[in-house]
C-alpha atoms as a PDB file:
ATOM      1  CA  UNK A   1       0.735   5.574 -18.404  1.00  0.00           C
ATOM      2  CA  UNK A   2       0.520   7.882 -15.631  1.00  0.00           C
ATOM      3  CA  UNK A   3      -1.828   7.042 -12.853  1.00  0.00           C
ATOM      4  CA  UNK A   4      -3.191   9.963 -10.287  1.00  0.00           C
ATOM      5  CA  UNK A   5      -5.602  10.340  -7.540  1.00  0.00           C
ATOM      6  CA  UNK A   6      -7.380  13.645  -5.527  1.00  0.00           C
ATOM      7  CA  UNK A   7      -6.559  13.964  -2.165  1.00  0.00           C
ATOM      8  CA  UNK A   8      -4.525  10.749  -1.472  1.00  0.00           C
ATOM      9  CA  UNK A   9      -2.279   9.215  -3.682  1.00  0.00           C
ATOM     10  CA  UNK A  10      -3.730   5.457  -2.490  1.00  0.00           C
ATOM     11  CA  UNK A  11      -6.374   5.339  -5.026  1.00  0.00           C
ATOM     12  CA  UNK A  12      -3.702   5.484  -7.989  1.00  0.00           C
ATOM     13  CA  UNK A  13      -1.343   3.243  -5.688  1.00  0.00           C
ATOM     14  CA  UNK A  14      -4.144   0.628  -5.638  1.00  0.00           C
ATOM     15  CA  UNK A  15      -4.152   0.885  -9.352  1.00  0.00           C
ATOM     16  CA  UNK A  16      -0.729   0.795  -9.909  1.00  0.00           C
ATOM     17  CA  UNK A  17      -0.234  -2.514  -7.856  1.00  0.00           C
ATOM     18  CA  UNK A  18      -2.958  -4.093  -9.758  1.00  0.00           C
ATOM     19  CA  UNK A  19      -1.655  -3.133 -12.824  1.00  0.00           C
ATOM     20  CA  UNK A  20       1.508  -4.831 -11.777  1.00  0.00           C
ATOM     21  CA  UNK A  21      -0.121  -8.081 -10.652  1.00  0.00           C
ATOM     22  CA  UNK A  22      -1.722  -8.587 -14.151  1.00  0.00           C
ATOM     23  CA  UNK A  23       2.077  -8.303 -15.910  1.00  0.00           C
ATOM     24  CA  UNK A  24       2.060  -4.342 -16.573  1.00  0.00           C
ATOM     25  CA  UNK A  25       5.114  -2.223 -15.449  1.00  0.00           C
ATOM     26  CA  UNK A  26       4.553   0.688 -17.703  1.00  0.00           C
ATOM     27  CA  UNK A  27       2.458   2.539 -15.328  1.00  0.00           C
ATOM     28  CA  UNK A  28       3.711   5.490 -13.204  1.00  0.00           C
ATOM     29  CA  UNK A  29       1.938   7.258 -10.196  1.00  0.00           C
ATOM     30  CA  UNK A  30       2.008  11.129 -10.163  1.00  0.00           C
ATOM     31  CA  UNK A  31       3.554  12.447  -7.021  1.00  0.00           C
ATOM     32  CA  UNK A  32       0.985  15.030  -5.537  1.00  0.00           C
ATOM     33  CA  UNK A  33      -1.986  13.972  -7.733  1.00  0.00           C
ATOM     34  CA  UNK A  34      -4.292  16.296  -9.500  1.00  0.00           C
ATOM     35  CA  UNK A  35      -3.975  18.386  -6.471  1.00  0.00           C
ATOM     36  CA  UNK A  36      -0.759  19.345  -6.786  1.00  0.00           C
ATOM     37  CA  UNK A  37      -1.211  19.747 -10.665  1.00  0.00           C
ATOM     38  CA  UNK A  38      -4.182  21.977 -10.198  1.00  0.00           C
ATOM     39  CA  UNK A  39      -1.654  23.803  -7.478  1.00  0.00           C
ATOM     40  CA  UNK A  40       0.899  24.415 -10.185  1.00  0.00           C
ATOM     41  CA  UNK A  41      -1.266  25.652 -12.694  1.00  0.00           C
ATOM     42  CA  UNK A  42      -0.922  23.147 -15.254  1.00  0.00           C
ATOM     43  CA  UNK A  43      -3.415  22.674 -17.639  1.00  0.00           C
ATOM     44  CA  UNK A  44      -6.597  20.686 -17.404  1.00  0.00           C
ATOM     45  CA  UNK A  45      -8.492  18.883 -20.399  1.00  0.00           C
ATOM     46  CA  UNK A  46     -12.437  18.004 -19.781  1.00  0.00           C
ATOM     47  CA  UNK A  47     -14.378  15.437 -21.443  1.00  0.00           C
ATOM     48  CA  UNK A  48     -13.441  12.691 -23.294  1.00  0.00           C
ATOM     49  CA  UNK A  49      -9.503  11.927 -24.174  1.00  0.00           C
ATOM     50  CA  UNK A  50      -8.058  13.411 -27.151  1.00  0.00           C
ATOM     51  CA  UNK A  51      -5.631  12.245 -29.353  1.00  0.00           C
ATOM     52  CA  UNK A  52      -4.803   8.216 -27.911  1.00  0.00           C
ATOM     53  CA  UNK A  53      -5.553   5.331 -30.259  1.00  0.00           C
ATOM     54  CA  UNK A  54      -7.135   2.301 -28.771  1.00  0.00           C
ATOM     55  CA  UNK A  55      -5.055  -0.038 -27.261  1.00  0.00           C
ATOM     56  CA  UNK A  56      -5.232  -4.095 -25.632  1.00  0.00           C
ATOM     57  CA  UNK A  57      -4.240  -5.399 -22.516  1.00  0.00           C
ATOM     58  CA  UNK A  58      -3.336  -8.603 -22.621  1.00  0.00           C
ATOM     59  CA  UNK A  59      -3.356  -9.643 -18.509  1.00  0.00           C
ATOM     60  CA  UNK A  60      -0.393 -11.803 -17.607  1.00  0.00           C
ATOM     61  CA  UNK A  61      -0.845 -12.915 -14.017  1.00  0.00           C
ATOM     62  CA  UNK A  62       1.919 -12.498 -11.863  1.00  0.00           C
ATOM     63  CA  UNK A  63       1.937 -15.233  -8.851  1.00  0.00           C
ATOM     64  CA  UNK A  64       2.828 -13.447  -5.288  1.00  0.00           C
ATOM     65  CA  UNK A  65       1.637 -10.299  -5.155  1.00  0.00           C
ATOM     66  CA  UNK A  66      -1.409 -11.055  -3.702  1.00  0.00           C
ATOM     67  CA  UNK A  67      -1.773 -13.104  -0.639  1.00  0.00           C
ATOM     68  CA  UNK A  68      -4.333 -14.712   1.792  1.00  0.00           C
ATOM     69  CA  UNK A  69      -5.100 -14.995   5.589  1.00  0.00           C
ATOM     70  CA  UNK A  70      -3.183 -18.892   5.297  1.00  0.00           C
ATOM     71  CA  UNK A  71      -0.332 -17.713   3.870  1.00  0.00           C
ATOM     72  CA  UNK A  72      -0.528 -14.377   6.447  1.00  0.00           C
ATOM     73  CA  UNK A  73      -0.684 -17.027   9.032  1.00  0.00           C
ATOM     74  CA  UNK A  74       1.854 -19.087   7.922  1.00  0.00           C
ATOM     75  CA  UNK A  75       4.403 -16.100   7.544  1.00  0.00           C
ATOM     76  CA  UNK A  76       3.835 -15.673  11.311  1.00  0.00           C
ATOM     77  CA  UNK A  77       7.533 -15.770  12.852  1.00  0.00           C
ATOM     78  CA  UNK A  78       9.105 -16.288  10.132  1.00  0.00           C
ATOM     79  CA  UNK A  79      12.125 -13.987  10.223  1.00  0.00           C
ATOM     80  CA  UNK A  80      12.944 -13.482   6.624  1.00  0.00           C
ATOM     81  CA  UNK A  81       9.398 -12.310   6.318  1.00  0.00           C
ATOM     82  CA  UNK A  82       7.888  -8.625   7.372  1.00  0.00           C
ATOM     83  CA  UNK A  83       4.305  -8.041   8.140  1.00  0.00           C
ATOM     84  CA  UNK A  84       3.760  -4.084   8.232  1.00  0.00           C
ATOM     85  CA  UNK A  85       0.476  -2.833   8.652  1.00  0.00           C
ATOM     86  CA  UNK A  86      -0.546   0.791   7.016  1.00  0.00           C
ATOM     87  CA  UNK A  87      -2.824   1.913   9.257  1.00  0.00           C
ATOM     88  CA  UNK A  88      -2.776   4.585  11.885  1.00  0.00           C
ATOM     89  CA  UNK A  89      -0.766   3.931  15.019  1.00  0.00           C
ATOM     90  CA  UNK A  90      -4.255   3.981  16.940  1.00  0.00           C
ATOM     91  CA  UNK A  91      -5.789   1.470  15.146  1.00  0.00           C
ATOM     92  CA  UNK A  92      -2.049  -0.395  15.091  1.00  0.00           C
ATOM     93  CA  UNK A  93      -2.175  -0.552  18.620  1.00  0.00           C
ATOM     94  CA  UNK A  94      -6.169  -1.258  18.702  1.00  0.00           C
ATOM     95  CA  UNK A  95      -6.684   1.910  20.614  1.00  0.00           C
ATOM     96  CA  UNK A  96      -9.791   3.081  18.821  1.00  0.00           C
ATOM     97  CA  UNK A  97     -12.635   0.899  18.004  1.00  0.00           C
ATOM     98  CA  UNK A  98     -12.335  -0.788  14.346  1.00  0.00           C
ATOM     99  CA  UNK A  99     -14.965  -0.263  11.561  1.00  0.00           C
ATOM    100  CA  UNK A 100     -13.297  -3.613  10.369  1.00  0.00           C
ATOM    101  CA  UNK A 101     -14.360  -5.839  13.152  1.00  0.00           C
ATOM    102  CA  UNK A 102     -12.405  -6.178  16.276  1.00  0.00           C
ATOM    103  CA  UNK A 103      -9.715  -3.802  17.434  1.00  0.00           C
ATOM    104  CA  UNK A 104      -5.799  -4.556  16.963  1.00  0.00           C
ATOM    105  CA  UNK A 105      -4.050  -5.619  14.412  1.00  0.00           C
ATOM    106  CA  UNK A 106      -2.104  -9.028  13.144  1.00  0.00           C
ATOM    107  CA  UNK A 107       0.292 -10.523  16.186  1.00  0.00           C
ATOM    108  CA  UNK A 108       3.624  -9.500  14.934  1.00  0.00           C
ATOM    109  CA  UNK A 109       3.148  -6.796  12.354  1.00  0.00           C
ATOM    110  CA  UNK A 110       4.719  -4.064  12.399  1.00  0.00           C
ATOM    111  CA  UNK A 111       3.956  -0.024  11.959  1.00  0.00           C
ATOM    112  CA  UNK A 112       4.616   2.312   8.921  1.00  0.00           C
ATOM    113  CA  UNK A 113       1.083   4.327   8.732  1.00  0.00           C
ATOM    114  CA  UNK A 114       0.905   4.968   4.654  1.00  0.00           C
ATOM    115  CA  UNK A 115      -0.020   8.768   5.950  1.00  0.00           C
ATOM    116  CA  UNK A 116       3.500   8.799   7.306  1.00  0.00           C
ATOM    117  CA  UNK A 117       4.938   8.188   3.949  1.00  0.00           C
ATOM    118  CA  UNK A 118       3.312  11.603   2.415  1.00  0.00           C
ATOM    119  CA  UNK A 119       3.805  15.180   3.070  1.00  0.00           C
ATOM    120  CA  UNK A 120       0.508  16.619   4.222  1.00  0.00           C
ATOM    121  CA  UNK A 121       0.777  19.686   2.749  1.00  0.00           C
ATOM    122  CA  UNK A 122       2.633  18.948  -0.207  1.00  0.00           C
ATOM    123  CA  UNK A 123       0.024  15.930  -1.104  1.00  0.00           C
ATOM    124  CA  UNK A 124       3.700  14.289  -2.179  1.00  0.00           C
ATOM    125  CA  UNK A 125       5.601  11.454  -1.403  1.00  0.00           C
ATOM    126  CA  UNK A 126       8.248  12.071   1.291  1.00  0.00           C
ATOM    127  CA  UNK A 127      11.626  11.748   0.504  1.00  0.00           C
ATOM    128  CA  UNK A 128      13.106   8.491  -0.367  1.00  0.00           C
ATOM    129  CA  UNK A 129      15.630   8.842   2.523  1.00  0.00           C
ATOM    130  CA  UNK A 130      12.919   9.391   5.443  1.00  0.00           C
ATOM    131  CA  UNK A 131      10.904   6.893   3.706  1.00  0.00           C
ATOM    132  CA  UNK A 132      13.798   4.396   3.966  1.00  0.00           C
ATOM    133  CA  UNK A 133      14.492   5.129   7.766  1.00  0.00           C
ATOM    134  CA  UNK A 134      10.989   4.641   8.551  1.00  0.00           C
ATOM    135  CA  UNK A 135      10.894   1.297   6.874  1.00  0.00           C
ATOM    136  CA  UNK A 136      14.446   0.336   8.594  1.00  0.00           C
ATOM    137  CA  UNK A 137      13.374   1.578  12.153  1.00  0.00           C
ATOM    138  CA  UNK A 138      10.614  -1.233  11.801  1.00  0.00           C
ATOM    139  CA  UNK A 139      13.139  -4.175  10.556  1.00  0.00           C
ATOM    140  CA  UNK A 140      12.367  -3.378   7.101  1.00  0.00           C
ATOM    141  CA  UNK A 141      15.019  -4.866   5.122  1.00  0.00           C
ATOM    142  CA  UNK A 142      15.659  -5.560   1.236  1.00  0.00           C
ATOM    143  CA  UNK A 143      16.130  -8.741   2.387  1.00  0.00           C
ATOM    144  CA  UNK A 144      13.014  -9.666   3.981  1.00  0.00           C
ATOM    145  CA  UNK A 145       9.935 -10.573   2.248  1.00  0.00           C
ATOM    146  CA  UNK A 146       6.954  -7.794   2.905  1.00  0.00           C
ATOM    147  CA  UNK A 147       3.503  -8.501   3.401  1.00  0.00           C
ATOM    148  CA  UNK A 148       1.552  -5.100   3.953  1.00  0.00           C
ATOM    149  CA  UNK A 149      -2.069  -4.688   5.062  1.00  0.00           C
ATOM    150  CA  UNK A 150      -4.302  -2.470   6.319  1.00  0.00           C
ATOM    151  CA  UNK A 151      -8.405  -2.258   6.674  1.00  0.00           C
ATOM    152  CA  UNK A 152      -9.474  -3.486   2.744  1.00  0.00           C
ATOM    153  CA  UNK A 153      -5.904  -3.520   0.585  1.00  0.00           C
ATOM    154  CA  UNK A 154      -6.052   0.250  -0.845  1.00  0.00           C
ATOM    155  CA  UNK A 155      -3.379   2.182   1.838  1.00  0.00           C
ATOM    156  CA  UNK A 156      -1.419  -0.495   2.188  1.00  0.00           C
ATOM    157  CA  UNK A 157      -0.429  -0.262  -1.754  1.00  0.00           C
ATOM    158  CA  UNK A 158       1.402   3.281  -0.503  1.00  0.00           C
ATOM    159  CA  UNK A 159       3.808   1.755   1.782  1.00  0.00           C
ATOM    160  CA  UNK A 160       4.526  -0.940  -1.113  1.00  0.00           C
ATOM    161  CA  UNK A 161       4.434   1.664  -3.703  1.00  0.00           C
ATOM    162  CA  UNK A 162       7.458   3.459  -1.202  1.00  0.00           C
ATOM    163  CA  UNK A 163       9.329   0.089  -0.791  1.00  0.00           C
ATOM    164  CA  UNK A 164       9.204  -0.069  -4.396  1.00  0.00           C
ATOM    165  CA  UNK A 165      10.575   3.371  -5.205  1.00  0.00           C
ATOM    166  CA  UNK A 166      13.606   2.015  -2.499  1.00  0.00           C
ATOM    167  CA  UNK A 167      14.034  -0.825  -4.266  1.00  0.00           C
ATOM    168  CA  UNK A 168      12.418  -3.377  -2.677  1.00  0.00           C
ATOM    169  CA  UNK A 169      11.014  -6.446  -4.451  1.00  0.00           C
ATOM    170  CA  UNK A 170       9.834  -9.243  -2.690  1.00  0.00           C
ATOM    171  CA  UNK A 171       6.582  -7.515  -1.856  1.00  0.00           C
ATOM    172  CA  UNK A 172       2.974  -8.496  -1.082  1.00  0.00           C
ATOM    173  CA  UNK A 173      -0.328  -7.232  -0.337  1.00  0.00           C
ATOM    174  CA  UNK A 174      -2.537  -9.052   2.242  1.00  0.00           C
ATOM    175  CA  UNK A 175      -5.887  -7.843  -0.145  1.00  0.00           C
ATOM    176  CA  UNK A 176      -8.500  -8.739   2.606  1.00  0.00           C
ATOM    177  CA  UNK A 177      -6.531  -7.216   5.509  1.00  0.00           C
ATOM    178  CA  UNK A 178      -8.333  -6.335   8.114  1.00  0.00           C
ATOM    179  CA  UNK A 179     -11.809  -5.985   6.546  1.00  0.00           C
ATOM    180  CA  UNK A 180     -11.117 -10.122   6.972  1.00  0.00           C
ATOM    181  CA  UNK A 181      -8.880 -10.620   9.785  1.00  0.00           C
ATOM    182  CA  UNK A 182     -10.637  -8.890  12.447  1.00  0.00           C
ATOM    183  CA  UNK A 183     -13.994 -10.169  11.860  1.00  0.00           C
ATOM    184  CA  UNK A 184     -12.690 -14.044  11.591  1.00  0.00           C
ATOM    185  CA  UNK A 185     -12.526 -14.552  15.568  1.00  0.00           C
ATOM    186  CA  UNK A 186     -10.366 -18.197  14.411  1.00  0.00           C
ATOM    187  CA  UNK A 187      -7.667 -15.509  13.537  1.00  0.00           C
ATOM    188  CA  UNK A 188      -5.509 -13.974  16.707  1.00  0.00           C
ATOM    189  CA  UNK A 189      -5.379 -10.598  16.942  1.00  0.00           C
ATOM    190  CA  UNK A 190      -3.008  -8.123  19.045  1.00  0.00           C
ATOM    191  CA  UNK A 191      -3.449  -4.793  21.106  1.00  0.00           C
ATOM    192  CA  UNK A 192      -0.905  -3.140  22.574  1.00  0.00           C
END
């Protein structure tokens, strides 16, 4: 199964992780989308699919990729555990006002903006290499557990779609992000 998106690949990232969660690994995401497809000239089919039988999914739950604000919390300072947050470094650094509630981000995270892990132009994924020093330059380690968020749990799946592709595998997505965190004034939050 190969899984694509227009514009950004986040939308086919999103699906891929889910796919993952409910026990599928037999999905793949196209690197430049339909865009880059469309760019190259391939051909394009419209209206319904041709030629695959019907198939069933079986879902098989897999514990641990998704996690909540507790566990979020309760990963705070542990250091065998990574927080990155996806989002823009002005929204990282709570520089620009939130449409998810108040400005900042989660005390401790760190910053790999998903946008920084594709070639604008290109609409691809950058090269495993850069990816991997931009991951490392935050404390990113194959060691470390990984918890990546952002504002609602859709860019986020790019960075962990990335670590993947590295190698990584102790990886989670913080699915409310900061669509909950910011607006739960319980939670701390950090500017800066």
């Amino acid at each position: 199964m190969v899984l694509y998106s227009i514009g950004t690949p986040m939308w086919a990232t999103r699906f891929w992780w889910m796919l993952k969660s409910l026990g599928f690994d037999g999905a793949s995401v196209l690197d430049g989308g339909l865009d880059k497809w469309k760019a190259e000239g391939r051909p394009l089919e419209t209206g319904p699919a041709k030629g695959y039988p019907p198939a069933t999914f079986a879902a098989k739950p897999r514990a641990g990729f998704f996690v909540g604000k507790d566990d979020v919390l309760a990963a705070r300072g542990d250091q065998g555990t990574v927080t990155v947050n996806a989002l823009g470094p002005q929204f990282h650094a709570g520089l620009e006002p939130s449409r998810y509630g108040r400005p900042g981000r989660i005390p401790g995270s760190v910053n790999v903006p998903a946008a920084t892990l594709l070639d604008p132009t290109a609409k691809t994924f950058i090269a495993r290499a850069d990816a991997e020093a931009k991951f490392a330059s935050q404390g990113i380690s194959k060691d470390k557990r990984v918890i990546a968020y952002c504002g609602g749990g859709i860019s986020a799946t790019v960075d962990l779609f990335q670590l993947h592709r590295l190698g990584y595998d102790n990886l989670t997505l913080y699915d409310a992000s900061m669509g909950e965190w910011a607006k739960d004034e319980t939670l701390p939050i950090e500017q800066g």
